[in-house]
Protein backbone atom coordinates (compact mmCIF):
# COMPACT_ATOMS: atom_id res chain seq x y z
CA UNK A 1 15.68 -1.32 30.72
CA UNK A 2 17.50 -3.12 28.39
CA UNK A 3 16.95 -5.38 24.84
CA UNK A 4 18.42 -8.66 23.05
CA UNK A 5 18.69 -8.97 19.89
CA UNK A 6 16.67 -12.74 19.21
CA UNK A 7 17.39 -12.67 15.74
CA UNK A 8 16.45 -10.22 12.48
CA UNK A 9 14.33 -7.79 13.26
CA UNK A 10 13.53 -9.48 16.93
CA UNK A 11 14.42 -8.53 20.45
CA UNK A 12 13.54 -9.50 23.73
CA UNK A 13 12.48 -6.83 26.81
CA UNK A 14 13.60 -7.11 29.98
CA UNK A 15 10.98 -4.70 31.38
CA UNK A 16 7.87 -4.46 33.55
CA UNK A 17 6.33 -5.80 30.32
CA UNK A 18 9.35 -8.94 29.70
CA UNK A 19 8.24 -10.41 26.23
CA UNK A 20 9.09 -10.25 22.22
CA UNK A 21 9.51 -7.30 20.83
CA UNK A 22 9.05 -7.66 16.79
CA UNK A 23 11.00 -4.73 15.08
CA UNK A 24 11.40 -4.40 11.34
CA UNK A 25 14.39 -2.34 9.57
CA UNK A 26 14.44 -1.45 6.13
CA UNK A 27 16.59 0.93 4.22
CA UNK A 28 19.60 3.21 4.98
CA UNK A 29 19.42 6.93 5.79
CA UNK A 30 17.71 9.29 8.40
CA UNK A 31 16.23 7.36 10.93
CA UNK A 32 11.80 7.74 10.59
CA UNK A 33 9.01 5.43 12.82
CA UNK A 34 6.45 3.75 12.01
CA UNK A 35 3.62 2.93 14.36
CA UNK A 36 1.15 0.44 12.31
CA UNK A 37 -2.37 0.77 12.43
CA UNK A 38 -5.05 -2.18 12.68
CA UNK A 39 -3.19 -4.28 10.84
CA UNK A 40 0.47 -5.36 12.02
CA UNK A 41 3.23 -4.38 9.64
CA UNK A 42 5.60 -6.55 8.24
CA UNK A 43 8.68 -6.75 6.63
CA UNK A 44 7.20 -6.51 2.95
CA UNK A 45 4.27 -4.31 3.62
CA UNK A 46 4.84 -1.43 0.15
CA UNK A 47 4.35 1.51 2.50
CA UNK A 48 7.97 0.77 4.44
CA UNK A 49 9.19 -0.19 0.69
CA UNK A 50 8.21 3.40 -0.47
CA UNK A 51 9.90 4.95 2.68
CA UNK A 52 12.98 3.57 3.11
CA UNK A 53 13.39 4.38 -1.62
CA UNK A 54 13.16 7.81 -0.32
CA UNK A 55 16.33 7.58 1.55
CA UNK A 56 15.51 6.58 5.10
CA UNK A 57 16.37 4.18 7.22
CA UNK A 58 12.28 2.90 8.23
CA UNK A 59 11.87 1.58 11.92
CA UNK A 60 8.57 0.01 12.33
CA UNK A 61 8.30 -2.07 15.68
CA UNK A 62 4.80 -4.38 16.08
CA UNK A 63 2.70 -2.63 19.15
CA UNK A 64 2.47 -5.52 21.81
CA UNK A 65 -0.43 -8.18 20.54
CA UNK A 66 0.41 -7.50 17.16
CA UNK A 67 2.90 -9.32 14.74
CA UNK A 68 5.54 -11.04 16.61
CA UNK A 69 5.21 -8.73 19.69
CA UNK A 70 4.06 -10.24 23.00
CA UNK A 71 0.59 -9.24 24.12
CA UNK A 72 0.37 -8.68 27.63
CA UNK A 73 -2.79 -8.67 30.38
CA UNK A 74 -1.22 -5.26 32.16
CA UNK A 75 -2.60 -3.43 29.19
CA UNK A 76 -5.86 -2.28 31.09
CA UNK A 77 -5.92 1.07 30.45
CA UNK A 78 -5.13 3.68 28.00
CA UNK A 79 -2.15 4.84 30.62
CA UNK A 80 -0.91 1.54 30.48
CA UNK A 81 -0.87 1.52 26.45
CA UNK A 82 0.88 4.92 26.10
CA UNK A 83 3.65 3.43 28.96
CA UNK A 84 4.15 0.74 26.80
CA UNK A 85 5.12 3.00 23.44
CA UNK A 86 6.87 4.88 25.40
CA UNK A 87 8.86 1.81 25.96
CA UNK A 88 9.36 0.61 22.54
CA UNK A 89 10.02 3.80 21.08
CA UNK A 90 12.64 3.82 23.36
CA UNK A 91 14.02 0.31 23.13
CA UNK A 92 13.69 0.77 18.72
CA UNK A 93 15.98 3.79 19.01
CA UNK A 94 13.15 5.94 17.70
CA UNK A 95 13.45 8.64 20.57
CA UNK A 96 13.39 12.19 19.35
CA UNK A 97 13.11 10.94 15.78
CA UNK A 98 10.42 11.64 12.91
CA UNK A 99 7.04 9.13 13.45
CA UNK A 100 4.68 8.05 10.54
CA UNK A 101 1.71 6.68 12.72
CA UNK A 102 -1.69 5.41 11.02
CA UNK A 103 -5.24 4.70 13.07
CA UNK A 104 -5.04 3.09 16.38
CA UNK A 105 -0.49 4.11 16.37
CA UNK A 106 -1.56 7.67 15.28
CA UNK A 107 -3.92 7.76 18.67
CA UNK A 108 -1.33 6.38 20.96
CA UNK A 109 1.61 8.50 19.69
CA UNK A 110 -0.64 11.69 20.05
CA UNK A 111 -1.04 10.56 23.38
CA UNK A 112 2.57 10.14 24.19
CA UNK A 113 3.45 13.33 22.33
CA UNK A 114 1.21 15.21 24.72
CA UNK A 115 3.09 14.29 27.60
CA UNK A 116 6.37 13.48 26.56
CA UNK A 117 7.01 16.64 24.13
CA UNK A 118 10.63 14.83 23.25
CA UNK A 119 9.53 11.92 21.77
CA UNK A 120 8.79 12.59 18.31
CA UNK A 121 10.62 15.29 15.81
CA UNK A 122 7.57 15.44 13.70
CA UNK A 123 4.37 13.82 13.68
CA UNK A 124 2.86 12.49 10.08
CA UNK A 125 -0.36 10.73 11.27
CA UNK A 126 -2.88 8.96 9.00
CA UNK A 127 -6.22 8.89 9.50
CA UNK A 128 -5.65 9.06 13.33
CA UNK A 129 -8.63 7.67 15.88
CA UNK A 130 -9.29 9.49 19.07
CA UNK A 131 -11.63 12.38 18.74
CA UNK A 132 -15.38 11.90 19.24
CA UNK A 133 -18.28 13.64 17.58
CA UNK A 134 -21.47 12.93 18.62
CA UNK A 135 -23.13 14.00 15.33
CA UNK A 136 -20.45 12.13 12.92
CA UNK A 137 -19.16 8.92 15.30
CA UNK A 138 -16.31 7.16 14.53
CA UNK A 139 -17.41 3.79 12.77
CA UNK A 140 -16.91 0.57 15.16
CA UNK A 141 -15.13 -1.61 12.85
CA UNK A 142 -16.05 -4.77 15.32
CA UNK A 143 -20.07 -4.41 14.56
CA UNK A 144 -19.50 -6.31 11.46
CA UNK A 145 -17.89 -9.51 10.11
CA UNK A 146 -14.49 -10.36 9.57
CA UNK A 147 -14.73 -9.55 5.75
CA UNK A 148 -16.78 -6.26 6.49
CA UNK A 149 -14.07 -5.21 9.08
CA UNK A 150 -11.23 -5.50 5.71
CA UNK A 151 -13.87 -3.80 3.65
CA UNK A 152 -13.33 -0.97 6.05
CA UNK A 153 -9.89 -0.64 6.62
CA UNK A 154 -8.60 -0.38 2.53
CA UNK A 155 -10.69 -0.20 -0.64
CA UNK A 156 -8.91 -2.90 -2.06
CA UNK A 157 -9.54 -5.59 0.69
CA UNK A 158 -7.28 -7.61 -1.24
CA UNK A 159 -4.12 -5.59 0.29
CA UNK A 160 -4.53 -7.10 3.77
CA UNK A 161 -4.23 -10.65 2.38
CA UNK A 162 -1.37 -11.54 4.71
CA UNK A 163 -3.30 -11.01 8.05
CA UNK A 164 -7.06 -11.89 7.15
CA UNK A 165 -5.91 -14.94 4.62
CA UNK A 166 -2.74 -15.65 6.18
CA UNK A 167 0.61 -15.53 4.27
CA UNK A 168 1.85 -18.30 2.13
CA UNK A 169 2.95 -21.06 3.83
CA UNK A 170 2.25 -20.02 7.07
CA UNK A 171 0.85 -22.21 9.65
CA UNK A 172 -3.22 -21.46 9.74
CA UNK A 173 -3.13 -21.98 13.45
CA UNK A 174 -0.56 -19.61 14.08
CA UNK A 175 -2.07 -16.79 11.83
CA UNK A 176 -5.70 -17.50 13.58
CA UNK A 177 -3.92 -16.75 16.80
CA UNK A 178 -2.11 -13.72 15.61
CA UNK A 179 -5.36 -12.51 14.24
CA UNK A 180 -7.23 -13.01 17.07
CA UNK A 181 -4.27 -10.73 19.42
CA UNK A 182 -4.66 -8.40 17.07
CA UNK A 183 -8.43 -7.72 17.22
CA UNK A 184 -8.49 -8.01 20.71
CA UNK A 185 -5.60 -5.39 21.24
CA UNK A 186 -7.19 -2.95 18.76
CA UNK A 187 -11.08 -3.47 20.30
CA UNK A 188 -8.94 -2.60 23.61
CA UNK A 189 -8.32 0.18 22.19
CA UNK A 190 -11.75 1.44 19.97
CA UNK A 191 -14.53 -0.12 21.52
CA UNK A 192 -17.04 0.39 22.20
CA UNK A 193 -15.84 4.22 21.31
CA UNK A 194 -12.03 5.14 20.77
CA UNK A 195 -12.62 8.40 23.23
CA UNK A 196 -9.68 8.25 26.28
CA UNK A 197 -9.69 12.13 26.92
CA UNK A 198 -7.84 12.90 24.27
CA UNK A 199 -9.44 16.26 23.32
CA UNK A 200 -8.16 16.92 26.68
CA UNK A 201 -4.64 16.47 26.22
CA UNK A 202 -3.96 17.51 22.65
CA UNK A 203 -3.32 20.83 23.04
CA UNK A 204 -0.49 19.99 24.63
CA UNK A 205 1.34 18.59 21.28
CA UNK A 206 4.42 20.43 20.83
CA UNK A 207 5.84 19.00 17.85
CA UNK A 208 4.76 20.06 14.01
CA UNK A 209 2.11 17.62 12.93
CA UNK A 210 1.20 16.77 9.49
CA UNK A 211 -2.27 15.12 8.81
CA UNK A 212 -2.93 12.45 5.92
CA UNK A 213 -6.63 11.11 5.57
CA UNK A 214 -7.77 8.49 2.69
CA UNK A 215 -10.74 10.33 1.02
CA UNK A 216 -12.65 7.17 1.46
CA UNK A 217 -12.09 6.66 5.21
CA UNK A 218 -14.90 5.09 6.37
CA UNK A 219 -14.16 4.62 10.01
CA UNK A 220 -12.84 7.65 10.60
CA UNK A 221 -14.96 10.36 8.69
CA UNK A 222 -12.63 12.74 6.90
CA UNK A 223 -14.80 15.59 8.50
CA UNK A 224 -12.42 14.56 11.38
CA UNK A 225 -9.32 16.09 9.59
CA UNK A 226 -10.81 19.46 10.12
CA UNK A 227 -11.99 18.61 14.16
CA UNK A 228 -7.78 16.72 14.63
CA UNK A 229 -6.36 20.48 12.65
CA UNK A 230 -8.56 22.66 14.75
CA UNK A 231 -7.12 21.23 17.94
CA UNK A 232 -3.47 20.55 16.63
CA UNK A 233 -1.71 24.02 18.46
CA UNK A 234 1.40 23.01 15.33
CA UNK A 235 -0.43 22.01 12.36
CA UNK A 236 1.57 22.01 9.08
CA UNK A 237 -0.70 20.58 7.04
CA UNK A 238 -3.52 18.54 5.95
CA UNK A 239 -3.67 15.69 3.13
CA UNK A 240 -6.49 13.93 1.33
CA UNK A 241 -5.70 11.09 -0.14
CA UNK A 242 -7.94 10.25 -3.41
CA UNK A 243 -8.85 6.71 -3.67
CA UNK A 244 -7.62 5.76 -0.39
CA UNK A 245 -9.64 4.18 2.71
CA UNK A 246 -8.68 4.27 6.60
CA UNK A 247 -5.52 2.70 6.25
CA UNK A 248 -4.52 5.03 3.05
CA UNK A 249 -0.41 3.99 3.79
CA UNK A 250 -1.98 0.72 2.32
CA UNK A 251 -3.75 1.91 -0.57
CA UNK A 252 -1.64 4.58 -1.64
CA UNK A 253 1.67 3.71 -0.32
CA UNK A 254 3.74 5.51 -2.84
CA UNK A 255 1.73 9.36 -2.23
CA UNK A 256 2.02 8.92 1.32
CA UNK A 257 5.49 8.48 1.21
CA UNK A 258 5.95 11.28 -1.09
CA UNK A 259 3.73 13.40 1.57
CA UNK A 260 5.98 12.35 4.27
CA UNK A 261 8.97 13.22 2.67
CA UNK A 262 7.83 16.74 1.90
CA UNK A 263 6.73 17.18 5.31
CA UNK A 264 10.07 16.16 6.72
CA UNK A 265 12.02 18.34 4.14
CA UNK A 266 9.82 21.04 4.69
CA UNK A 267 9.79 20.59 8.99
């Protein structure tokens, strides 16, 4: 396996899965992931801001279909998703390290960690998808409209701007199409449930795990912080966020970062 650097923050794979890989740097110190949720990160976004100010170097590569990253048709199957990350953690340097993964990242690096108990120092997952309860089911956040789907992900729709708007200056076209991978990769992923087996694997998590939920989640229930911690075999702890929706990295960037970097000191 081997990467090219294509320009800041870019590389190129020469893989199974040959493509753009979109990678994003930011800040000086010990190394931490990020693994974005249903909304790509970017260079800017205040969560990686917060982060790297505590005094850590933040890697945060775009899952394939999102950002800059190439999409790919191999992605069938939830295998071939967790083969993928597996890839790109190892290609971003971010083997072994700490990972900060939110939503639809949170679900595939539980998956990874279950099988690959080197990959990841410390898990700090937000509001991770996954788990299935018949009597509380995850919300399917395509059963609505475009503006619904924001009004789910943050309670201040206003903070996911960039992708549902499109930046400033940026070419409509291209941000339609960017949009549009990026849906399509995370319904591969939650629809028309987000249930791959994972109950069946997660035992098998050997790394401390720290869980962060936005009080306000309303695709994933925070009832589900209790059902993640009760199957979790190295639980450290378990965070409600106040005022905060799915994606609570977005609405409360600076007190998940502080929860982060107590979980790391603490770890």
């Amino acid at each position: 396996m081997a990467a090219t650097p294509d320009g800041p923050g870019s590389m190129t794979l020469d893989s199974w899965r040959a493509g753009s890989l979109e990678i994003f740097r930011v800040g000086r110190g010990p190394r931490i992931g990020y693994l974005h949720g249903m909304v790509p990160v970017t260079s800017d976004e205040a969560f990686v801001t917060c982060l790297a100010e505590q005094g850590r170097e933040v890697v945060a590569p775009c899952l394939p279909g999102y950002g800059g990253t190439s999409t790919s048709r191999d992605l069938r199957t939830m295998h071939d998703w967790v083969a993928a990350t597996s890839e790109i953690i190892d290609v971003a340097g971010l083997n072994g390290a700490p990972m900060v993964a939110s939503s639809v990242g949170a679900m595939l690096a539980l998956e990874l960690a279950s099988i690959r108990p080197e990959a990841f120092s410390h898990l700090v997952l937000i509001g991770p998808i996954g788990l299935w309860r018949d009597d509380c089911p995850v919300t399917d956040p395509f059963s609505t409209t475009l503006s619904g789907q924001r009004n789910l992900l943050t309670n201040d729709p206003g903070l996911t701007a960039s992708f549902y708007d499109g930046a400033a200056g940026e070419d409509p076209v291209v941000a339609t199409i960017q949009r549009y991978t990026a849906r399509t990769a995370t319904a591969s992923l939650v629809w028309p449930i987000p249930d791959f087996g994972l109950s069946q694997r997660i035992h098998r998590v050997s790394c401390p795990v720290t869980l962060i939920w936005g009080a306000d989640d309303r695709i994933v229930p925070p009832v589900y912080a209790d059902f993640f911690a009760e199957s979790l075999s190295e639980l450290r702890s378990v965070h409600l966020i106040e005022g905060a929706g799915h994606l609570a990295e977005w609405d409360a960037p600076a007190r998940v970062a502080e929860i982060v970097t107590e979980a790391l000191r603490e770890s």
